[in-house]
C-alpha atoms as a PDB file:
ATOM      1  CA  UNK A   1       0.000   0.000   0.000  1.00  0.00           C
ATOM      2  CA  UNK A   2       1.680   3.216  -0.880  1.00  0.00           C
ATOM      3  CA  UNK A   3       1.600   5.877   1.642  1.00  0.00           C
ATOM      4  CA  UNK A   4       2.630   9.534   1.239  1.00  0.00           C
ATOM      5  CA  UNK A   5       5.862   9.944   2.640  1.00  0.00           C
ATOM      6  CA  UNK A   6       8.344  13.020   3.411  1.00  0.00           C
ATOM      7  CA  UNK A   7      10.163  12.846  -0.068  1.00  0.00           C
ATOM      8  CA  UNK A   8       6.319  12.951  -1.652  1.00  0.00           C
ATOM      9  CA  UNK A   9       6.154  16.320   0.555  1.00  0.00           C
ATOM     10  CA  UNK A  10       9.601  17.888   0.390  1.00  0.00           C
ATOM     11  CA  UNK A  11       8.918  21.448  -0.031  1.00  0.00           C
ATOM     12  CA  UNK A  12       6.371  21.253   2.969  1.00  0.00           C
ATOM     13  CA  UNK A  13       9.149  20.004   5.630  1.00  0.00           C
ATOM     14  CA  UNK A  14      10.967  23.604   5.565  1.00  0.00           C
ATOM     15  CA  UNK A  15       9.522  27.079   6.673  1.00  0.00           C
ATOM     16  CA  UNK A  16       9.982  29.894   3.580  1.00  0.00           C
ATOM     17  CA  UNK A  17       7.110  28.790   1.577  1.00  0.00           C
ATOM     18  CA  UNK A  18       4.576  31.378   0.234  1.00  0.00           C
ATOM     19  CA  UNK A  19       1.600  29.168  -0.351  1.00  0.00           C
ATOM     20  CA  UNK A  20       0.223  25.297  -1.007  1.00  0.00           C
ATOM     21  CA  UNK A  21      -2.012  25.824  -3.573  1.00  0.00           C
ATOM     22  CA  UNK A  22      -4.400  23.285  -5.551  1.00  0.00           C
ATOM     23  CA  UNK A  23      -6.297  22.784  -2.721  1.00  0.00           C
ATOM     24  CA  UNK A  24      -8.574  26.501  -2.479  1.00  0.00           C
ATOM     25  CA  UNK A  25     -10.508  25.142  -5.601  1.00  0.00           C
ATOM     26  CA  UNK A  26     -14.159  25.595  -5.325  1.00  0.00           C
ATOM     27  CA  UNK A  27     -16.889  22.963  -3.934  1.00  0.00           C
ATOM     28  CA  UNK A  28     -18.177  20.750  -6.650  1.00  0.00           C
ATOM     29  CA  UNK A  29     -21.406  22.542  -8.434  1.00  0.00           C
ATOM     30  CA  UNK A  30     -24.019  19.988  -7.825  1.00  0.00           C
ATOM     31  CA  UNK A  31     -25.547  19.309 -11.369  1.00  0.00           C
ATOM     32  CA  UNK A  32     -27.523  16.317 -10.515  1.00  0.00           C
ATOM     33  CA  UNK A  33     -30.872  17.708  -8.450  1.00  0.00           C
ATOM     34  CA  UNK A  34     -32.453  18.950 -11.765  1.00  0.00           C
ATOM     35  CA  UNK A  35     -31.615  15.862 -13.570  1.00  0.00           C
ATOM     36  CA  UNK A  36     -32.511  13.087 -11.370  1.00  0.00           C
ATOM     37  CA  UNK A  37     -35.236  12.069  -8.904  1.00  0.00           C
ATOM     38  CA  UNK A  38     -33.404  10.741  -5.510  1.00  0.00           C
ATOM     39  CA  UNK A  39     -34.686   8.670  -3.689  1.00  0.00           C
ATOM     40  CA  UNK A  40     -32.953   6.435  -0.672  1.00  0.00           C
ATOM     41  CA  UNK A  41     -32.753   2.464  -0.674  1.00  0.00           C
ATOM     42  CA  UNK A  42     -32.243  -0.397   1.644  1.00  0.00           C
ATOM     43  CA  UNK A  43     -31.356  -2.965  -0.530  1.00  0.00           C
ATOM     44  CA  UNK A  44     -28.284  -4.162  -2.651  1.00  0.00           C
ATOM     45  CA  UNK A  45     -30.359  -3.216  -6.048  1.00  0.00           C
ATOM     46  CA  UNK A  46     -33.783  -1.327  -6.816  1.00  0.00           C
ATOM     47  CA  UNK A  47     -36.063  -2.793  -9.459  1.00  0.00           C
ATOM     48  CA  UNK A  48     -38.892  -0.457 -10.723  1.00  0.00           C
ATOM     49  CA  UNK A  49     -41.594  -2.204 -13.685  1.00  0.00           C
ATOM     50  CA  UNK A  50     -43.553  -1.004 -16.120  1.00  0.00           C
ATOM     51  CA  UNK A  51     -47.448  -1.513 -16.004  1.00  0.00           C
ATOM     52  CA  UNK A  52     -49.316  -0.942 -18.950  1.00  0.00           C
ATOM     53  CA  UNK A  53     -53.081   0.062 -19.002  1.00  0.00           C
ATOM     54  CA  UNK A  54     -55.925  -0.641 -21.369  1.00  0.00           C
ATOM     55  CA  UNK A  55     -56.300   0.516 -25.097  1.00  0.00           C
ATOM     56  CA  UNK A  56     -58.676   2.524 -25.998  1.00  0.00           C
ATOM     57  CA  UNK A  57     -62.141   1.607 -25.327  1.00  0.00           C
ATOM     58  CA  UNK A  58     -64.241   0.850 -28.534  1.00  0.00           C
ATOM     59  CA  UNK A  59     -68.100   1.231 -29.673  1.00  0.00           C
ATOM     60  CA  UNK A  60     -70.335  -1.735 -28.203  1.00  0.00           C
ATOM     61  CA  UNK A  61     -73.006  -2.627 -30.673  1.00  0.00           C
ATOM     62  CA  UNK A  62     -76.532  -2.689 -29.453  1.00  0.00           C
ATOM     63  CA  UNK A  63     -76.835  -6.671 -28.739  1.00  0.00           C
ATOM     64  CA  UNK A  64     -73.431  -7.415 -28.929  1.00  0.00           C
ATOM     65  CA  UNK A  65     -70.859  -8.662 -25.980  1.00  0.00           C
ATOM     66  CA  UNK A  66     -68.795  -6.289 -24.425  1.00  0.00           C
ATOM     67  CA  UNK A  67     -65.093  -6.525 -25.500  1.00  0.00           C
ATOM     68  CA  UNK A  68     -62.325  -7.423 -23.139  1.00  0.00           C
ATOM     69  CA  UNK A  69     -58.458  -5.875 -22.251  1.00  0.00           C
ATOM     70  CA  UNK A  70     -55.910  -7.003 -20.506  1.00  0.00           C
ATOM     71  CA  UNK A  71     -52.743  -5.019 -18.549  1.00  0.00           C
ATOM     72  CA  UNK A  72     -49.914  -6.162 -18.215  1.00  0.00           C
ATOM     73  CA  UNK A  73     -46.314  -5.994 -16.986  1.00  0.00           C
ATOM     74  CA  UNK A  74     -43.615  -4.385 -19.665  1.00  0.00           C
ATOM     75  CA  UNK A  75     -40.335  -3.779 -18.660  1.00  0.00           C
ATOM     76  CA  UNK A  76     -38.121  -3.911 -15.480  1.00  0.00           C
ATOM     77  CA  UNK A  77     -35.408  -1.426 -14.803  1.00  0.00           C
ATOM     78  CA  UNK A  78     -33.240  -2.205 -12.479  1.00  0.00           C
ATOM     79  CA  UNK A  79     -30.502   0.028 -10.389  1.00  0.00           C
ATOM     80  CA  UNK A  80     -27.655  -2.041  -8.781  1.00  0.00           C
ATOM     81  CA  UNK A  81     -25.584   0.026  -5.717  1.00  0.00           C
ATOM     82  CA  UNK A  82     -22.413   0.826  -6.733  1.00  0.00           C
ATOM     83  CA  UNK A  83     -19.661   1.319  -3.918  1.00  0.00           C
ATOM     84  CA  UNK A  84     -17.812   4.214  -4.558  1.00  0.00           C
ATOM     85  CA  UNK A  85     -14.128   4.672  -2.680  1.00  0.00           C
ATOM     86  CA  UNK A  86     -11.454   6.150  -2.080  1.00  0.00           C
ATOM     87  CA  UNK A  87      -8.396   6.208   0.482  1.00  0.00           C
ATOM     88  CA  UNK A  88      -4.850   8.041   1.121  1.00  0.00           C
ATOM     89  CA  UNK A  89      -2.007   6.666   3.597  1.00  0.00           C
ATOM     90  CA  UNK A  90       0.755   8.968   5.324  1.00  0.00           C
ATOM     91  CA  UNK A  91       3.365   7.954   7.078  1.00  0.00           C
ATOM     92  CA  UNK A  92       4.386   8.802  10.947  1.00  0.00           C
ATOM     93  CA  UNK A  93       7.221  10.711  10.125  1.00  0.00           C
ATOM     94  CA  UNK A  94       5.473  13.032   7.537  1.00  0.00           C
ATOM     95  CA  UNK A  95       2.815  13.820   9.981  1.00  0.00           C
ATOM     96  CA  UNK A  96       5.189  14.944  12.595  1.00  0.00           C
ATOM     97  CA  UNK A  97       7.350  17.235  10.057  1.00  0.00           C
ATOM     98  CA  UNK A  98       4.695  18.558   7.889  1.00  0.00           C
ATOM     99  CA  UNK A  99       4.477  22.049   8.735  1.00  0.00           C
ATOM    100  CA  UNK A 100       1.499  23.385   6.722  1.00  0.00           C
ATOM    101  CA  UNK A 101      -1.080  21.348   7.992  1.00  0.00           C
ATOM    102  CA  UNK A 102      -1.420  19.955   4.626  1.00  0.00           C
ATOM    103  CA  UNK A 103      -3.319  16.308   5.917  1.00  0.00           C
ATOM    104  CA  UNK A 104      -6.261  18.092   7.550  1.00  0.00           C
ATOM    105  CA  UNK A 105      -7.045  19.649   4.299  1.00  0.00           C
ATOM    106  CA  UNK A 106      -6.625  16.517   2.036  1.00  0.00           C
ATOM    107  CA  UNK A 107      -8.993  14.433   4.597  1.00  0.00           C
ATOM    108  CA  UNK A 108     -11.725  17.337   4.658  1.00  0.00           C
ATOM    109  CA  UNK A 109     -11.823  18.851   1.409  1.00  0.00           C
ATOM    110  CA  UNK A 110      -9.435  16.169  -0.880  1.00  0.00           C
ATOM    111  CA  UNK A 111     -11.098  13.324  -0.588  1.00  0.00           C
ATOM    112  CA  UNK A 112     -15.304  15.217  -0.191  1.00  0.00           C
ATOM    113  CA  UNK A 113     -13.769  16.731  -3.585  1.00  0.00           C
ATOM    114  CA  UNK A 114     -12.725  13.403  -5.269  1.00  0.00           C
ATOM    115  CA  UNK A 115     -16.287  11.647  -4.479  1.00  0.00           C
ATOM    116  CA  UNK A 116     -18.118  14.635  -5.188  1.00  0.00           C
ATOM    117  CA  UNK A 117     -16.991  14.863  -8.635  1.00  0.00           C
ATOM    118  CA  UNK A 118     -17.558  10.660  -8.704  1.00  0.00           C
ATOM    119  CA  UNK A 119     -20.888  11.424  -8.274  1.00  0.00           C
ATOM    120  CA  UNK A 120     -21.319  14.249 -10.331  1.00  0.00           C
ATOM    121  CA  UNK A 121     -19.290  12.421 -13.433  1.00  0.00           C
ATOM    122  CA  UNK A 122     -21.796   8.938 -12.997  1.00  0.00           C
ATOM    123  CA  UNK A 123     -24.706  11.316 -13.395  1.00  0.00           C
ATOM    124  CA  UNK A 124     -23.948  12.445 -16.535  1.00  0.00           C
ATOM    125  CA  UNK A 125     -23.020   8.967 -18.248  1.00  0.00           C
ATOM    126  CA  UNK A 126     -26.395   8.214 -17.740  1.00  0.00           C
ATOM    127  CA  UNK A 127     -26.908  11.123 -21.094  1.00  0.00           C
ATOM    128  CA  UNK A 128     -23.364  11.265 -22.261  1.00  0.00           C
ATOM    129  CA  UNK A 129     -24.234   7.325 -23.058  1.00  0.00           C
ATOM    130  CA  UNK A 130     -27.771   8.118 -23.631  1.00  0.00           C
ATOM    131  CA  UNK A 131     -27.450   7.353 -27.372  1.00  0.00           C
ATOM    132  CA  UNK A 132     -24.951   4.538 -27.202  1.00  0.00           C
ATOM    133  CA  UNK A 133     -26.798   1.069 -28.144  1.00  0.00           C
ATOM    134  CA  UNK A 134     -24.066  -0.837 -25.820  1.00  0.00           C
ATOM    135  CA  UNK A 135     -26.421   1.032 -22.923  1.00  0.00           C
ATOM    136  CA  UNK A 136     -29.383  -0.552 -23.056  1.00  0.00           C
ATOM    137  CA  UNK A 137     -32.045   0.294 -20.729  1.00  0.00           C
ATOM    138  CA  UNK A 138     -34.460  -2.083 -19.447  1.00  0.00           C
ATOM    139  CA  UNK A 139     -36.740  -1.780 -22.567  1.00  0.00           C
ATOM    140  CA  UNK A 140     -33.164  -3.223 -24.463  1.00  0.00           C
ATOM    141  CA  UNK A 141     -32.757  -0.289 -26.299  1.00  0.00           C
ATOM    142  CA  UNK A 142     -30.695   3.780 -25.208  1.00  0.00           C
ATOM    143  CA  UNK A 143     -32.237   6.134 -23.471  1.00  0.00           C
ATOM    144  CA  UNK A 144     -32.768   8.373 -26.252  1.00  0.00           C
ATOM    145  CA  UNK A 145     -34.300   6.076 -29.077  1.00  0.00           C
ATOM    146  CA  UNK A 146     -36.606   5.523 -32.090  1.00  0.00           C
ATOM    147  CA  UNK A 147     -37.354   2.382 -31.184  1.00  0.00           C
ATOM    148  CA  UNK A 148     -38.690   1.836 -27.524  1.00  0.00           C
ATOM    149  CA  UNK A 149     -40.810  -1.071 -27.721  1.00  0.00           C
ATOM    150  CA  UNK A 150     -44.288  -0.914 -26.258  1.00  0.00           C
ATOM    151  CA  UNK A 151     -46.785  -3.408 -25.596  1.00  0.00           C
ATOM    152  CA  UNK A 152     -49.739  -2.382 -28.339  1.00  0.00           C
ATOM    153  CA  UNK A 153     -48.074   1.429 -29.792  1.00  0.00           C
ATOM    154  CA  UNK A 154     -45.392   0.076 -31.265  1.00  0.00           C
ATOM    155  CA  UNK A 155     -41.616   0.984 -31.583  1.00  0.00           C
ATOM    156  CA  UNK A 156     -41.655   4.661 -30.361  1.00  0.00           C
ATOM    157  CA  UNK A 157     -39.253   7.716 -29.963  1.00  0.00           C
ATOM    158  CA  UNK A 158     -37.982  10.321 -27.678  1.00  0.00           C
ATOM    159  CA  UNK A 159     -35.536  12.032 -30.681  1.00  0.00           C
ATOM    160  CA  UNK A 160     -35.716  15.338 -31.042  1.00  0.00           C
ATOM    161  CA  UNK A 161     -36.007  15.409 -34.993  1.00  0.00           C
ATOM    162  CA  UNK A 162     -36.476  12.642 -37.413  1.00  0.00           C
ATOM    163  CA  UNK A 163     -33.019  10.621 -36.290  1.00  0.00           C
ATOM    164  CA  UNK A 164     -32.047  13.091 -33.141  1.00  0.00           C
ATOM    165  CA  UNK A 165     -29.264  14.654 -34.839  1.00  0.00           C
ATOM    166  CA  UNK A 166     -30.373  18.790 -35.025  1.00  0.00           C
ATOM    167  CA  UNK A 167     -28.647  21.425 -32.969  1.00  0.00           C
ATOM    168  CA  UNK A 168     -30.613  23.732 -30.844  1.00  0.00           C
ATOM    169  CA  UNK A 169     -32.615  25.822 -32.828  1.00  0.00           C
ATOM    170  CA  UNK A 170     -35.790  27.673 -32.290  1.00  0.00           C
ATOM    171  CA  UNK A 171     -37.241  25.415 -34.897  1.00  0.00           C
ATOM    172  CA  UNK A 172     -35.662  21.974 -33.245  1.00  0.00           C
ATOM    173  CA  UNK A 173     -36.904  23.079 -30.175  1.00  0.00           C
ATOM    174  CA  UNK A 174     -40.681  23.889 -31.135  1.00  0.00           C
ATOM    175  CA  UNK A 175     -40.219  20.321 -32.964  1.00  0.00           C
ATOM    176  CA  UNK A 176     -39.246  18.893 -29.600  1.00  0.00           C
ATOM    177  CA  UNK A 177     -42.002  20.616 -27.845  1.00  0.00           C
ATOM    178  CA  UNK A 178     -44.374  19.420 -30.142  1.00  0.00           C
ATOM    179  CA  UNK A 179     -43.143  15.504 -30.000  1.00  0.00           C
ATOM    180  CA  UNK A 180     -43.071  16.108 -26.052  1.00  0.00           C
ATOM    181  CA  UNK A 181     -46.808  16.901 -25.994  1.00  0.00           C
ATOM    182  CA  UNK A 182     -47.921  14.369 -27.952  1.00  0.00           C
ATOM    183  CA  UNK A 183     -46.137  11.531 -26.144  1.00  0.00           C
ATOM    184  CA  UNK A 184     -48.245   8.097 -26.207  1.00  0.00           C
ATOM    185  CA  UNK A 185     -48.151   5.405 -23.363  1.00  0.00           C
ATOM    186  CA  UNK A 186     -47.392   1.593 -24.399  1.00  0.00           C
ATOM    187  CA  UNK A 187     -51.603   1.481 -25.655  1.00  0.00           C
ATOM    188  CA  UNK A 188     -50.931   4.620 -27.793  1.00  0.00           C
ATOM    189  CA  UNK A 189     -52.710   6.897 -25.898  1.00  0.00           C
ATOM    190  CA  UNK A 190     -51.888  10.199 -25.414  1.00  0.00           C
ATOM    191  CA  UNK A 191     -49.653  10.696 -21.471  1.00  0.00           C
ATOM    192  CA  UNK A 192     -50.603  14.615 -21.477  1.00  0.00           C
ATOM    193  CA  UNK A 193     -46.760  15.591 -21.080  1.00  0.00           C
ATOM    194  CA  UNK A 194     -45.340  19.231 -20.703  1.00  0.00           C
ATOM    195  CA  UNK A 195     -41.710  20.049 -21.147  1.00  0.00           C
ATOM    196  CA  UNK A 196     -40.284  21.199 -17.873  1.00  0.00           C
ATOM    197  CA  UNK A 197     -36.645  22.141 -18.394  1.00  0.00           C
ATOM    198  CA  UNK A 198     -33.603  22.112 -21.261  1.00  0.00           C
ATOM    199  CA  UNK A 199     -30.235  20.307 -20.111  1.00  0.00           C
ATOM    200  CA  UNK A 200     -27.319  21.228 -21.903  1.00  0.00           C
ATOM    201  CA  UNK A 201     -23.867  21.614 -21.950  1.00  0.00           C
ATOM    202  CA  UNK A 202     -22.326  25.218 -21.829  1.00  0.00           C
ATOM    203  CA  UNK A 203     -21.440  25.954 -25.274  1.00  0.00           C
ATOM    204  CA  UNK A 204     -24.913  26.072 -25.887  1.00  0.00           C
ATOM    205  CA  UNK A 205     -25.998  28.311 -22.763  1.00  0.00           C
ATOM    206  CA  UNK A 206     -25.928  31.432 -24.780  1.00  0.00           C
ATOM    207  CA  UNK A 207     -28.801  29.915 -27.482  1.00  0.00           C
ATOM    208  CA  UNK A 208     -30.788  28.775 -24.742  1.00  0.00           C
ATOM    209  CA  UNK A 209     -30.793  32.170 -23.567  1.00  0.00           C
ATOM    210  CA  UNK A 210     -31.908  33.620 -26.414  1.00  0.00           C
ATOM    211  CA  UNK A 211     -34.016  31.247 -27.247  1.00  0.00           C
ATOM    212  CA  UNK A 212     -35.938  31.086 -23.701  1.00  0.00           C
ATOM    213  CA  UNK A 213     -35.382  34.382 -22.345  1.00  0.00           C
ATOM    214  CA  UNK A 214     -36.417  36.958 -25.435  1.00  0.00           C
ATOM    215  CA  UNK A 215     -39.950  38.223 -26.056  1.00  0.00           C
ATOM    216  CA  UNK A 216     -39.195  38.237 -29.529  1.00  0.00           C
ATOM    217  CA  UNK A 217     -38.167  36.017 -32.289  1.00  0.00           C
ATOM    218  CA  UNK A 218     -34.191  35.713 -32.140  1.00  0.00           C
ATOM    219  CA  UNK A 219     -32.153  36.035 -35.085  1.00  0.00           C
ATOM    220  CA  UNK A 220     -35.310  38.301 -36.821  1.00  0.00           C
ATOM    221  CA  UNK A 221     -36.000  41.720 -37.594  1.00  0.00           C
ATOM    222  CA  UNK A 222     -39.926  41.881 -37.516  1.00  0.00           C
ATOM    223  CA  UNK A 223     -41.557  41.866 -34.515  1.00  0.00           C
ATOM    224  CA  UNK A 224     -43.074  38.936 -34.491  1.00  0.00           C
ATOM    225  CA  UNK A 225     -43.333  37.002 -30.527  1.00  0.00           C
ATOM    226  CA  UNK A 226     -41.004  34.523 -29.260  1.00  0.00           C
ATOM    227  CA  UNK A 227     -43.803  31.765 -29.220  1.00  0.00           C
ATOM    228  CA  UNK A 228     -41.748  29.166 -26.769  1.00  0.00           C
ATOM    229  CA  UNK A 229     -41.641  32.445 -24.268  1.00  0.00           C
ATOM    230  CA  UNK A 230     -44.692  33.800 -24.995  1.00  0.00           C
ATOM    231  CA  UNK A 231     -46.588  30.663 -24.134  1.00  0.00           C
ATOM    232  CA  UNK A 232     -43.874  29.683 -21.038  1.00  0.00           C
ATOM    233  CA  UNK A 233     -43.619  26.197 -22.817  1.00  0.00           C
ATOM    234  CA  UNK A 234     -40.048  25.714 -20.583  1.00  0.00           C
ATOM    235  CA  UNK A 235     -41.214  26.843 -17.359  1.00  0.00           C
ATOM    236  CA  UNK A 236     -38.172  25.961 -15.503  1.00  0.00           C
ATOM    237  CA  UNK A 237     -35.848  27.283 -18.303  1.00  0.00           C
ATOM    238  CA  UNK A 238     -32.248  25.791 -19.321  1.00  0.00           C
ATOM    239  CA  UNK A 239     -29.758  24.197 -17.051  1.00  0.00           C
ATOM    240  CA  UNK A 240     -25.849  23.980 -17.599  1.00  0.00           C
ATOM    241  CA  UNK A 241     -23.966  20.588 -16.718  1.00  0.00           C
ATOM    242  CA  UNK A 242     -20.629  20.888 -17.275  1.00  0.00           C
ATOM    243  CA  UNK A 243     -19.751  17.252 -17.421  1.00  0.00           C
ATOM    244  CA  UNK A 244     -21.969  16.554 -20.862  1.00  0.00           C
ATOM    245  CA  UNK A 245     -19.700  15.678 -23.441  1.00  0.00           C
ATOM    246  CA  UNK A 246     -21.375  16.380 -26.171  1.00  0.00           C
ATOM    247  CA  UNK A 247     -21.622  20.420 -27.099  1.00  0.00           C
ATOM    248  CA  UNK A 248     -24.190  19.618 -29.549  1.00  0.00           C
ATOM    249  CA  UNK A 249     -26.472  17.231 -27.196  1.00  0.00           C
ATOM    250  CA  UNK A 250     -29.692  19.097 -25.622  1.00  0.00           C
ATOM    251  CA  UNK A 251     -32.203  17.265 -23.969  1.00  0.00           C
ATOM    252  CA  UNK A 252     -35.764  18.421 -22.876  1.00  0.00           C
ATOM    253  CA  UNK A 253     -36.947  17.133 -19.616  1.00  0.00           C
ATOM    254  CA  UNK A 254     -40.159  16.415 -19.488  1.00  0.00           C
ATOM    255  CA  UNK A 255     -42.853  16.145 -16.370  1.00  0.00           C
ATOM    256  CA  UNK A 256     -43.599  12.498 -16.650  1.00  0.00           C
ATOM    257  CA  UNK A 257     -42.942  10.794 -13.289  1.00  0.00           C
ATOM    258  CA  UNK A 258     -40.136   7.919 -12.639  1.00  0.00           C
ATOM    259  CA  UNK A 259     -37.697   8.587 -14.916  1.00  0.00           C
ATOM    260  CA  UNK A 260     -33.752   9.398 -14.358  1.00  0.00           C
ATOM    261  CA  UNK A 261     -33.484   8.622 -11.216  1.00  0.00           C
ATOM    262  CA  UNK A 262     -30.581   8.413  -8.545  1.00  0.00           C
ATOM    263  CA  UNK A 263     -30.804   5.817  -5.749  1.00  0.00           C
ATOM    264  CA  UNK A 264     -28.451   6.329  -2.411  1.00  0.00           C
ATOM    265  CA  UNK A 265     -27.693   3.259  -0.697  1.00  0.00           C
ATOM    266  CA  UNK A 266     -24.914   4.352   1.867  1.00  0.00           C
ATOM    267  CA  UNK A 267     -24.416   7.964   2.334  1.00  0.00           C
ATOM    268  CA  UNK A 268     -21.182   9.433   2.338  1.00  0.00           C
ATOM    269  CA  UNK A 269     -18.903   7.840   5.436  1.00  0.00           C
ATOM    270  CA  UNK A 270     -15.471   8.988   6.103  1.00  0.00           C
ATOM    271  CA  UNK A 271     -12.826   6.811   8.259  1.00  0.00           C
ATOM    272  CA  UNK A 272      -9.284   7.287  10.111  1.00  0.00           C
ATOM    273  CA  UNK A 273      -7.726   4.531  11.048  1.00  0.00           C
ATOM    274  CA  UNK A 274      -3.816   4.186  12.502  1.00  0.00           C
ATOM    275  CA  UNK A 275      -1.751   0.953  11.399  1.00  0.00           C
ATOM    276  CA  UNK A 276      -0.106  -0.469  14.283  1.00  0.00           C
ATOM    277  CA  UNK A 277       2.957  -1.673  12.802  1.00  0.00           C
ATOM    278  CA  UNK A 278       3.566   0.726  10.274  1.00  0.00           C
ATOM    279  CA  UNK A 279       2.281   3.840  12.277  1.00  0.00           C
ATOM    280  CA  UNK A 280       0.914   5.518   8.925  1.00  0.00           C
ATOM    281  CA  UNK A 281      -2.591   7.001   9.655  1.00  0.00           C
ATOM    282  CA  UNK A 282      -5.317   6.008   6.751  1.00  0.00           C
ATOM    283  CA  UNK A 283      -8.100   7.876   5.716  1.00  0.00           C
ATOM    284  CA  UNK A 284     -10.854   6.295   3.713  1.00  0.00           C
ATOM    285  CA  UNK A 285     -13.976   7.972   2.110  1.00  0.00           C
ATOM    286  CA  UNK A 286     -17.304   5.598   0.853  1.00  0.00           C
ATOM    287  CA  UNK A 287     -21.011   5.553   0.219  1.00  0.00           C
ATOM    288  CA  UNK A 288     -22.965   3.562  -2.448  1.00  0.00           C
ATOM    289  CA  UNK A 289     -25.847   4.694  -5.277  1.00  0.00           C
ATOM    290  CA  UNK A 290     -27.085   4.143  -8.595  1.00  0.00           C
ATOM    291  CA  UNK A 291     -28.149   6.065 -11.153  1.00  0.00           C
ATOM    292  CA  UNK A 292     -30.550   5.123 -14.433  1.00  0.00           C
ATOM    293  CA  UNK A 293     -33.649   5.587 -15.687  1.00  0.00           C
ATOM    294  CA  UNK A 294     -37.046   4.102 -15.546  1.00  0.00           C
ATOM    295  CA  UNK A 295     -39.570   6.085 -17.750  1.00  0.00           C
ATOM    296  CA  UNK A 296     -37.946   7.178 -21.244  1.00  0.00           C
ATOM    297  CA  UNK A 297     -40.385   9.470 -21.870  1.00  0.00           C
ATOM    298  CA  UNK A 298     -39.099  11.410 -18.834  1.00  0.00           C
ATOM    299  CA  UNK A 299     -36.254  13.014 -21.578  1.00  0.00           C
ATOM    300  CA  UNK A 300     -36.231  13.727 -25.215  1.00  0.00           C
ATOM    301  CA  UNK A 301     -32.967  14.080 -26.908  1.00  0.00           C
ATOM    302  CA  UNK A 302     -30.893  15.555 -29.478  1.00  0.00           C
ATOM    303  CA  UNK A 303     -27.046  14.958 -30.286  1.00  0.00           C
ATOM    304  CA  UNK A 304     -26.507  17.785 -32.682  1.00  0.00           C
ATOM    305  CA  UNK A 305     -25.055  17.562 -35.876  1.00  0.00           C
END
């Protein structure tokens, strides 16, 4: 097990210096509360299952026998605890002769840092491999798809566009508002969804602005309304995560329940233990969670051009 030593901390063993720095960085942003639901759990995974309803009801001729529906269970998504972890060692020695303190800050802000930005980075996969077939959800098929299976609509879609490649536009986003509110359930009937919020990543803050936030048409000289503002069709406006790696990708969150959600098993647990042989001290930060998504209609996507 390597430790951290006085040669790994030379400098910091003789008076003179001016200032440690790397570790007066900011707290991690926390990007994750408008993305996810959280919720806590008690068990080593969470399973949540689709239920589908009845069709639409049809005409009963005078006479004639009622017809008969059936629901039914669809998919299963599951979310499986991850343990998240990390540790530091330093030895006797460089505890006694370290003269700036240096160890305090690495256990309190070094290692809430380090699994802060764990958590933060997990989140975001969940989009950033939102269009990647090798992450299947529990329908078998990305996040952001044309082809969700359902159990009577047929293979459905939350892209943005005809094959979710179109950057943010205000005519990609009326087109996204428009496939958002007329969202079907697995009987292909219309789920009454609103778009809440856009998610993006910040090269495309500035369009969202001006998009969102003008009363008239952007990128116009009449005077004609901005339609999406006029009619507060994005209610809760545009939020930045700085962790999507796609510059192109925008994603419209919609207010269907149980869908991204973010599962904490363990909460965050910190540890210092001495080792009696060695004399090094140990310091050791865990908790467990899970993120995924349940409800794909939750989210529709775009990954730019």
């Amino acid at each position: 097990m390597a430790a951290i030593n006085r040669a790994s901390i030379a400098k910091q063993l003789v008076p003179g210096l001016n200032a440690i720095f790397g570790m007066e960085y900011g707290e991690v942003v926390d990007e994750l509360t408008p993305l996810f639901e959280m919720e806590n759990s008690d068990r080593a995974f969470e399973e949540e299952v689709l239920f589908t309803g009845f069709g639409s009801a049809p005409v009963k001729n005078e006479g004639a026998a009622v017809q008969y529906d059936t629901a039914q269970d669809s998919y299963t998504a599951r979310y499986t605890a991850e343990t998240i972890a990390l540790a530091f060692s330093v030895t006797e020695e460089a505890m006694e002769d370290n003269l700036y303190d240096t160890f305090s800050k690495l256990r309190a802000r070094g290692l809430a840092r380090a699994m802060a930005n764990t958590k933060q980075v997990k989140g975001a996969d969940v989009f950033n491999q939102g269009f990647n077939v090798l992450y299947g959800g529990g329908d078998g098929v990305p996040l952001f798809s044309a082809a969700h299976p359902t159990i009577g609509g047929g293979n459905q879609s939350n892209l943005i566009a005809t094959n979710g490649t179109t950057d943010l536009s205000e005519a990609s986003l009326e087109s996204g508002l428009v496939s958002v509110q007329t969202a079907k359930d697995d009987r292909n009937i219309l789920i009454g969804t609103n778009a809440l919020s856009i998610h993006i990543a910040p090269h495309n803050q500035f369009a969202a602005a001006r998009l969102l936030d003008s009363p008239y048409r952007p990128g116009t000289a009449d005077n004609d309304i901005n339609a999406i503002n006029h009619g507060g069709l994005v209610p809760n406006g545009y939020f930045v995560n700085k962790r999507f790696s796609d510059a192109d990708a925008w994603f419209l969150k919609t207010d269907c329940p149980n869908a991204t959600k973010m599962f904490n098993r363990t909460p965050l647990q910190t540890q210092m233990l001495p080792d009696f042989d060695t004399g090094n001290l140990r310091y050791k930060a865990r908790e467990r969670y899970s993120f995924g998504w349940s409800d794909w209609r939750g989210y529709f996507g775009s990954q730019g051009s």
